[in-house]
Structures are given as structure tokens and as C-alpha cells.
C-alpha atoms as a PDB file:
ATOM      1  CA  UNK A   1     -12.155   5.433   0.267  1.00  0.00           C
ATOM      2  CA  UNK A   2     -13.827   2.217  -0.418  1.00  0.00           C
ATOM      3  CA  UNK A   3     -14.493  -0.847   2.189  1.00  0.00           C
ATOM      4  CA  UNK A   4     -15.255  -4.147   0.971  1.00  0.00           C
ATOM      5  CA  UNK A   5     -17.235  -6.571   3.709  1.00  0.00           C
ATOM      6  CA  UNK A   6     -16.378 -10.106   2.618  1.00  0.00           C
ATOM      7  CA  UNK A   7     -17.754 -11.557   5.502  1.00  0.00           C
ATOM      8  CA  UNK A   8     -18.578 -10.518   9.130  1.00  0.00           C
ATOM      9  CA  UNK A   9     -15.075 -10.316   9.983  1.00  0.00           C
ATOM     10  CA  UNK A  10     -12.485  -9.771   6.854  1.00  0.00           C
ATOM     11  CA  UNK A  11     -12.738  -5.849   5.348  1.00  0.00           C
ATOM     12  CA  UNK A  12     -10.128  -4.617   3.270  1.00  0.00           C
ATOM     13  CA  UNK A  13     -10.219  -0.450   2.887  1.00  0.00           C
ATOM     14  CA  UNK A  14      -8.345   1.055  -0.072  1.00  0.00           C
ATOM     15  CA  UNK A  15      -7.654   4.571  -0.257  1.00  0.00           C
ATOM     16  CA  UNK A  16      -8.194   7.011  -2.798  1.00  0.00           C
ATOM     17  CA  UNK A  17      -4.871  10.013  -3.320  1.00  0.00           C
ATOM     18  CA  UNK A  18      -6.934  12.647  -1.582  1.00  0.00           C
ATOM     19  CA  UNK A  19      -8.027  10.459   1.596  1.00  0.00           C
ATOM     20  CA  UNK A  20      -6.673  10.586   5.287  1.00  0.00           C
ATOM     21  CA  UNK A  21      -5.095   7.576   5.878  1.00  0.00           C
ATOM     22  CA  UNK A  22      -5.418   6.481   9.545  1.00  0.00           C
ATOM     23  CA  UNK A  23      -1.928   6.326  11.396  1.00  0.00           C
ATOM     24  CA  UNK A  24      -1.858   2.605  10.775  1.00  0.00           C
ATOM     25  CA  UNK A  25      -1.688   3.253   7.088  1.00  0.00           C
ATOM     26  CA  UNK A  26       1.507   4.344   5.352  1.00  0.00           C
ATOM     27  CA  UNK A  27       1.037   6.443   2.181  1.00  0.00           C
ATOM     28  CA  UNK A  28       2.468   4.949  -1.074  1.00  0.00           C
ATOM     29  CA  UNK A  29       6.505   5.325  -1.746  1.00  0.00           C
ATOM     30  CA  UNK A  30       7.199   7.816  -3.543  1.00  0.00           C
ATOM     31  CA  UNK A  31       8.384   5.175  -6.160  1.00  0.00           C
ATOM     32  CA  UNK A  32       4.849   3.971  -6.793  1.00  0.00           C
ATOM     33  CA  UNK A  33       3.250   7.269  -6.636  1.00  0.00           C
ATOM     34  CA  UNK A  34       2.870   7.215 -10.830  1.00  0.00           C
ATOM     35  CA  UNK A  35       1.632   3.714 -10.395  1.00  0.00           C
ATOM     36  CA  UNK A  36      -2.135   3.479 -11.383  1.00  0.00           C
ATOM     37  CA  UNK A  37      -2.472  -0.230 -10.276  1.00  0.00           C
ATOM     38  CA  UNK A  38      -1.218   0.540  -6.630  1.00  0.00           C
ATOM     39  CA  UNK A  39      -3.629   1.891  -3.777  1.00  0.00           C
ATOM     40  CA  UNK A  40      -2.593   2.403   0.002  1.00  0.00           C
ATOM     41  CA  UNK A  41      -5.251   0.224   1.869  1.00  0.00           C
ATOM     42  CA  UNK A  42      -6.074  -1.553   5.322  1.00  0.00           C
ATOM     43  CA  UNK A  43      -6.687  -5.181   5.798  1.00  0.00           C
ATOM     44  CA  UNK A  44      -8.836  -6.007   8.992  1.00  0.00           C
ATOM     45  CA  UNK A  45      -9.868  -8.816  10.544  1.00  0.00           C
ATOM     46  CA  UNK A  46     -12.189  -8.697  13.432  1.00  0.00           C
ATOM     47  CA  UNK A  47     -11.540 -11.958  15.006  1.00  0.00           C
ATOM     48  CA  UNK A  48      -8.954 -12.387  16.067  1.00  0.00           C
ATOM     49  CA  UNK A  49      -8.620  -7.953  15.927  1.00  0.00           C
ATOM     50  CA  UNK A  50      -5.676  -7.349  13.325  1.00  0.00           C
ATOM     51  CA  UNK A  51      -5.230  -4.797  11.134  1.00  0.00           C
ATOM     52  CA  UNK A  52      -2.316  -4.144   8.952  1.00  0.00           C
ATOM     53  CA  UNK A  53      -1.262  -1.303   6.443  1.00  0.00           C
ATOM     54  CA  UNK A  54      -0.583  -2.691   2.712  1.00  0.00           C
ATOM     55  CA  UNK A  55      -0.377  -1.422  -0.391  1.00  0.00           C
ATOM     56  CA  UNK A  56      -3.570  -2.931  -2.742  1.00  0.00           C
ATOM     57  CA  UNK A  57      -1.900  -3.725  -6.329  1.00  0.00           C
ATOM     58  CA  UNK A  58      -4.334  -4.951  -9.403  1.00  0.00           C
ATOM     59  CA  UNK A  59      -3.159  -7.249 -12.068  1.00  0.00           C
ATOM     60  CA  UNK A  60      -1.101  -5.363 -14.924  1.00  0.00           C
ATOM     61  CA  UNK A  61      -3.424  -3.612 -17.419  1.00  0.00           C
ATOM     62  CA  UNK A  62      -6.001  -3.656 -14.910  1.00  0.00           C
ATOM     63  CA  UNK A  63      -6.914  -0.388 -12.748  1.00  0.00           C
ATOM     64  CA  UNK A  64      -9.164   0.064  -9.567  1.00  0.00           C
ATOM     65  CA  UNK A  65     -12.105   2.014 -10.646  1.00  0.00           C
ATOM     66  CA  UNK A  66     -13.091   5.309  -8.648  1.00  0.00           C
ATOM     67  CA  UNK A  67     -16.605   5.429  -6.581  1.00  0.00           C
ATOM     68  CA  UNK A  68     -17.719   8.951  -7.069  1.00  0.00           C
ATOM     69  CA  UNK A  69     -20.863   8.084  -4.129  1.00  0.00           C
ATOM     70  CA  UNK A  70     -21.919   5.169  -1.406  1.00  0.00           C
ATOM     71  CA  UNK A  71     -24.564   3.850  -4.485  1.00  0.00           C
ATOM     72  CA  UNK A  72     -21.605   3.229  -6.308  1.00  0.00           C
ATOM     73  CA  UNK A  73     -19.824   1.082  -3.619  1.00  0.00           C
ATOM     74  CA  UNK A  74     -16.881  -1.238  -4.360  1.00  0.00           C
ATOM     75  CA  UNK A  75     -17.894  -5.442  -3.919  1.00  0.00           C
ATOM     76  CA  UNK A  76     -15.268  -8.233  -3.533  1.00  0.00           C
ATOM     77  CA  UNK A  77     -15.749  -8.201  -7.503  1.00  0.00           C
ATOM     78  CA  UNK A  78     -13.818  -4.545  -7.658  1.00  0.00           C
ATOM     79  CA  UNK A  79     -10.824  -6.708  -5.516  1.00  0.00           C
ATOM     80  CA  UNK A  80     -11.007  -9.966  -8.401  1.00  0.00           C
ATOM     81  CA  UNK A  81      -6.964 -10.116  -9.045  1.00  0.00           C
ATOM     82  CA  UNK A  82      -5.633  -8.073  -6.293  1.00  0.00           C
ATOM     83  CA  UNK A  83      -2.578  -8.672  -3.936  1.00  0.00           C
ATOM     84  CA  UNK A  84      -1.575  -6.970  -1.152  1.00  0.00           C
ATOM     85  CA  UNK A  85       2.281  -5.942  -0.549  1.00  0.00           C
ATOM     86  CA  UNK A  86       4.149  -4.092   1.577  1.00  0.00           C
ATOM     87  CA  UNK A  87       7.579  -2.046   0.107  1.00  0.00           C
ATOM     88  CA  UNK A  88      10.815  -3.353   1.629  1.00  0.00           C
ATOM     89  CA  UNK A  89      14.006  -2.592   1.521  1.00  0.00           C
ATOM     90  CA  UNK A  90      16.383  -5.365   0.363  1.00  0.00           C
ATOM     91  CA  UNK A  91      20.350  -5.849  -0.039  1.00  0.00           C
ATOM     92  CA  UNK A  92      21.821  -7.249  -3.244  1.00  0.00           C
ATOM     93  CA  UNK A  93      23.867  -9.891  -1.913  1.00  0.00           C
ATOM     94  CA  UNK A  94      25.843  -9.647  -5.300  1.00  0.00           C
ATOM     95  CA  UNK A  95      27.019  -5.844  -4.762  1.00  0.00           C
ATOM     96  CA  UNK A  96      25.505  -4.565  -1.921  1.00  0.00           C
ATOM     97  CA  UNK A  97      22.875  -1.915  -3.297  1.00  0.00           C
ATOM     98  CA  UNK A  98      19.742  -1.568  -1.694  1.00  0.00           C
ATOM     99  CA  UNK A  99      16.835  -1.384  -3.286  1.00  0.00           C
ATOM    100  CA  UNK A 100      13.239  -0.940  -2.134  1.00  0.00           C
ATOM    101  CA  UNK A 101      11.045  -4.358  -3.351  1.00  0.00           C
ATOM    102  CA  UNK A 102       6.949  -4.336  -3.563  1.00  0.00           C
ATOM    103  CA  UNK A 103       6.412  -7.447  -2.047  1.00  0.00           C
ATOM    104  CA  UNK A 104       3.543  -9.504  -1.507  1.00  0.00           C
ATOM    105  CA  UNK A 105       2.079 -10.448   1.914  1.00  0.00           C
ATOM    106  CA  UNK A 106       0.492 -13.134   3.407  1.00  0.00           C
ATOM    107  CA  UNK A 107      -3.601 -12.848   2.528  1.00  0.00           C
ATOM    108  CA  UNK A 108      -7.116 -14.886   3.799  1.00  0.00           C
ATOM    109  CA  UNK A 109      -8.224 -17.252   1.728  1.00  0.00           C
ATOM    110  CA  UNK A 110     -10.497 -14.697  -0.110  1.00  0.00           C
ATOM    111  CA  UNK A 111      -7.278 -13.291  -1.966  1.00  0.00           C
ATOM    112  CA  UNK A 112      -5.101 -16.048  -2.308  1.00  0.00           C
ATOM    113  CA  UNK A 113      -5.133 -17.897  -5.689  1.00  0.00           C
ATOM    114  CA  UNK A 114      -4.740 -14.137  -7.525  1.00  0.00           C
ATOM    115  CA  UNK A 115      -0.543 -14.373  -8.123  1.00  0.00           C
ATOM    116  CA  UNK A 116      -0.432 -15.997 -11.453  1.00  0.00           C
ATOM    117  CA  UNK A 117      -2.415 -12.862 -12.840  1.00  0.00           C
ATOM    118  CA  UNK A 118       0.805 -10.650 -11.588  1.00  0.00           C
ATOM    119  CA  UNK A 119       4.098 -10.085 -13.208  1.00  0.00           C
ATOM    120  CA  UNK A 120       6.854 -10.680 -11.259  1.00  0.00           C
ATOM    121  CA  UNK A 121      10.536  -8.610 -10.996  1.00  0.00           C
ATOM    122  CA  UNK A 122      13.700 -10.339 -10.414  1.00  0.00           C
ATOM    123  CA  UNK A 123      17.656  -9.491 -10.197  1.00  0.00           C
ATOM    124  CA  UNK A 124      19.383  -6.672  -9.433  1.00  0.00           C
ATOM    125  CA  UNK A 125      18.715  -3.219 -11.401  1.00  0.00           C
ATOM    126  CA  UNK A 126      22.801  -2.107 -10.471  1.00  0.00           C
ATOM    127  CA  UNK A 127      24.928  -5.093 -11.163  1.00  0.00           C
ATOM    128  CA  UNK A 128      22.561  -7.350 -12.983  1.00  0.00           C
ATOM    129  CA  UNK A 129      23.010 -10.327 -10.738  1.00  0.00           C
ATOM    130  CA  UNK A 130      20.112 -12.466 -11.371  1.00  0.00           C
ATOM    131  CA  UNK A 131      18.029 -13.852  -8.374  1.00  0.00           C
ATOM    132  CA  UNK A 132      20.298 -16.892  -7.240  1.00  0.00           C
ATOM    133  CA  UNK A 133      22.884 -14.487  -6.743  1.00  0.00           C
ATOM    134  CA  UNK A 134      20.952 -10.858  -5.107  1.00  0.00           C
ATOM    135  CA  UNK A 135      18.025 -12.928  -3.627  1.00  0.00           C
ATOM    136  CA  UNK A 136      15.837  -9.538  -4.993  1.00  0.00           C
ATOM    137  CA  UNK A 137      12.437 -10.659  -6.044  1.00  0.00           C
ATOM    138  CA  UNK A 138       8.762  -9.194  -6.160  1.00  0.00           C
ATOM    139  CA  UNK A 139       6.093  -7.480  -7.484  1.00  0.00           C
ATOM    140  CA  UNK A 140       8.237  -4.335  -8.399  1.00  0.00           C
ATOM    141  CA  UNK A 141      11.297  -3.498  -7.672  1.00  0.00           C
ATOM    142  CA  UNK A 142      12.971  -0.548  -7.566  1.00  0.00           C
ATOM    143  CA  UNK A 143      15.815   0.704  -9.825  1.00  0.00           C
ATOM    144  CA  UNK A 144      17.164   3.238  -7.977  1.00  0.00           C
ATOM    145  CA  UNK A 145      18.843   2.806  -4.721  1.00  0.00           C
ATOM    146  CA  UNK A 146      17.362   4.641  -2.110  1.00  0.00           C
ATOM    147  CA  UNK A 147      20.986   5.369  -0.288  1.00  0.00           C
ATOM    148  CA  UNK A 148      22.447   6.525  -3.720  1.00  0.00           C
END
């Protein structure tokens, strides 16, 4: 686990596989579990008090590097590219499928700018509709239907 302080009141926590993730948390989907750019994590902010469960994903080609000790902590430089998302599930409005989409949520200031260094999935993996038809769009999406 690794905390970065960007100021005295926005941290963002990211979790390594082995960790305990506090009940706020939600472990990765199963469908990102082989994902090496995606990292459960916790995004706080002390004033006003919010915290919120997300998943941490770094640009493509780009993985988080492991801390093996406190001298080794993570800096806001470690966090240079990163989103955070949240997995969704989403209706094809062409056929109906659901599938679960990595999408991105809203971020301080300290994290926006960082989406033009992401690729970006779109259309549906069953029928092929493309966006202006099944309105599926994010970071990831995936192909399998979670019902099916």
C-alpha cells in the first residue's frame, strides 16, 4: 500500500494484490484482475471529508512500480498519467447485452489533464453497434456479458 500526500487535504492510497482493503474499497473485477495497469485505491479528501473507492489505472505501456519499504515511498510523480475509474455495468441500447465498462470518474485538479495519455474503448463487443447506437464507452470494456 502506497499513500501519496499532494497537499494537506487530497491523498490518494493504491493497493498492492496482497493488501486489506478497508470496507470502503472494492477489490478489482475479476475482469481486470490480469490487468497490470489497474490498482484498487482510495481517494480522500479531508475538507470537505470524502472518500471514495476507485480503481487507479496508468497510461497503456506504463505500470505502477512496487515499494518494497517506507524509504522507497510513492510521490505524486509515481501517479504522472493516472485516472481513476470505477467498473459499471452498462446496457447496449442496440441489443440489450450488458457489459461491465471501466469508466473514469470525476478527479481534483491534481489528476485532471491525464486522459489524452489513455486509450479509449467504444461499441458493443456482442452486436458490434458502434457508440451512437449502444452508448458503451470507456477505459475498458468488457467483452463478455456478465448475465451470459
Amino acid at each position: 500500500m502506497q499513500t501519496v500526500h499532494f497537499d494537506h487535504r487530497l491523498h490518494i492510497t493504491v493497493y498492492e494484490a496482497g493488501d486489506v482493503l478497508p470496507p470502503y474499497v472494492d477489490p478489482i473485477p475479476a475482469w481486470l484482475a490480469n490487468e497490470a495497469s489497474c490498482r484498487a485505491s482510495a481517494l480522500r479528501i479531508d475538507r470537505p471529508r470524502f472518500t471514495q473507492g476507485c480503481i487507479a489505472v496508468w497510461p497503456s505501456g506504463i505500470e505502477p512500480r512496487r515499494a518494497a519499504s517506507e524509504v522507497e515511498a510513492w510521490t505524486a510523480e509515481d501517479l504522472r498519467g493516472v485516472l481513476l475509474a470505477d467498473s459499471r455495468s452498462h446496457r447496449c441500447f442496440g441489443c440489450g447485452a450488458w457489459h461491465e465498462v471501466l469508466y473514469p470518474v470525476d478527479t481534483p485538479e491534481v489528476l485532471e489533464g491525464w486522459r489524452h495519455r489513455h486509450s479509449f474503448e467504444s461499441g458493443c463487443p456482442t452486436c458490434g453497434a458502434e457508440f451512437a447506437t449502444s452508448r458503451l464507452a470507456g477505459l475498458m470494456i468488457n467483452p463478455f456479458d456478465p448475465e451470459g
